[in-house]
C-alpha atoms as a PDB file:
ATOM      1  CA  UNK A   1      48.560 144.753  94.402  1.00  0.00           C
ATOM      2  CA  UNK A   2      45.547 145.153  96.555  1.00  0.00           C
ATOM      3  CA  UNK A   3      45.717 144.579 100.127  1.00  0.00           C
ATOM      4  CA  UNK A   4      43.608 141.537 101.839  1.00  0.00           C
ATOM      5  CA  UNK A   5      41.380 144.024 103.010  1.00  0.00           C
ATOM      6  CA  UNK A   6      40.570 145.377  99.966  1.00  0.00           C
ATOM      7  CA  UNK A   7      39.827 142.056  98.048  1.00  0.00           C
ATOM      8  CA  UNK A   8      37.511 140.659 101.339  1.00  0.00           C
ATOM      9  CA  UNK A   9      35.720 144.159 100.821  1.00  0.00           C
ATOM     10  CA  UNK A  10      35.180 143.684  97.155  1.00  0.00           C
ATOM     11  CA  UNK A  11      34.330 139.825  97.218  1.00  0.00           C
ATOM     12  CA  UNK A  12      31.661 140.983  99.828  1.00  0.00           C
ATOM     13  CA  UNK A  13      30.350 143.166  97.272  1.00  0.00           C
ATOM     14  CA  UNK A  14      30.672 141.231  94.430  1.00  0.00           C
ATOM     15  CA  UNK A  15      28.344 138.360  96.921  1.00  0.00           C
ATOM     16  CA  UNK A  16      26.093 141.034  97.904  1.00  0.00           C
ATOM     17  CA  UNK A  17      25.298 141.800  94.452  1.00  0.00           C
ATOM     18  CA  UNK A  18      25.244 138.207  93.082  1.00  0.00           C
ATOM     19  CA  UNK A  19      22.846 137.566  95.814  1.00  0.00           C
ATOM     20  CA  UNK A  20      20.431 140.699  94.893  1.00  0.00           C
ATOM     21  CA  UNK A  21      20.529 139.511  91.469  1.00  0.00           C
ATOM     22  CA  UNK A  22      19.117 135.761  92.296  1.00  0.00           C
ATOM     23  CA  UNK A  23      16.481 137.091  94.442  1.00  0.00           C
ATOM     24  CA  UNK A  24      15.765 139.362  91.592  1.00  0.00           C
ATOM     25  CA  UNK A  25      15.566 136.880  88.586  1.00  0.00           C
ATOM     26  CA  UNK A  26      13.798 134.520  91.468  1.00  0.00           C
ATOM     27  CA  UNK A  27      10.974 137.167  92.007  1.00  0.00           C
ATOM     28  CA  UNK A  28      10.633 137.404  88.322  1.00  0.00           C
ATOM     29  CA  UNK A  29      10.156 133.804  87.841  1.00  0.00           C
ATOM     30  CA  UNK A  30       7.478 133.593  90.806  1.00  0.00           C
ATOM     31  CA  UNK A  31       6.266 136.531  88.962  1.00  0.00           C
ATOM     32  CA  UNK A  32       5.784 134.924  85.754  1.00  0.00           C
ATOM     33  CA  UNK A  33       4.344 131.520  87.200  1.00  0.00           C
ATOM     34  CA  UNK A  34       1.759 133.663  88.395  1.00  0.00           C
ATOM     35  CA  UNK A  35       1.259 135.198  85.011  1.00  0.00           C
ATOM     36  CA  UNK A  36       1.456 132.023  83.599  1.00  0.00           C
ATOM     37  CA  UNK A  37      -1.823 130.359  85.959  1.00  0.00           C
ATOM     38  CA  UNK A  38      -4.311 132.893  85.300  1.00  0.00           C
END
Protein backbone atom coordinates (compact mmCIF):
# COMPACT_ATOMS: atom_id res chain seq x y z
CA UNK A 1 0.00 0.00 0.00
CA UNK A 2 1.40 3.36 -0.77
CA UNK A 3 2.46 5.60 1.87
CA UNK A 4 0.55 9.15 2.48
CA UNK A 5 3.36 10.67 0.96
CA UNK A 6 3.25 8.98 -2.02
CA UNK A 7 -0.56 9.42 -2.78
CA UNK A 8 -0.28 13.55 -1.78
CA UNK A 9 2.67 13.41 -4.42
CA UNK A 10 0.64 11.73 -7.06
CA UNK A 11 -2.77 13.63 -6.43
CA UNK A 12 -0.50 16.78 -6.90
CA UNK A 13 0.36 15.47 -10.15
CA UNK A 14 -2.64 14.13 -11.21
CA UNK A 15 -4.05 18.26 -10.29
CA UNK A 16 -1.15 19.63 -12.01
CA UNK A 17 -1.98 17.86 -15.06
CA UNK A 18 -5.80 18.23 -14.91
CA UNK A 19 -5.10 21.84 -14.56
CA UNK A 20 -2.63 22.02 -17.78
CA UNK A 21 -5.22 20.25 -19.61
CA UNK A 22 -8.17 22.99 -18.89
CA UNK A 23 -5.95 25.77 -19.70
CA UNK A 24 -5.16 23.83 -22.76
CA UNK A 25 -8.71 22.95 -24.12
CA UNK A 26 -9.50 26.74 -22.72
CA UNK A 27 -6.81 28.27 -25.11
CA UNK A 28 -8.22 26.20 -27.85
CA UNK A 29 -11.65 27.41 -27.40
CA UNK A 30 -10.45 31.23 -27.22
CA UNK A 31 -8.60 30.04 -30.16
CA UNK A 32 -11.45 28.96 -32.12
CA UNK A 33 -13.82 31.98 -31.12
CA UNK A 34 -11.30 33.89 -32.76
CA UNK A 35 -11.41 31.70 -35.80
CA UNK A 36 -14.88 31.73 -35.63
CA UNK A 37 -15.24 36.08 -35.82
CA UNK A 38 -13.19 36.66 -38.74
Amino acid sequence: MPSTEEKMRRGALATKELKKRASEKKDNMSYNDSDNKR
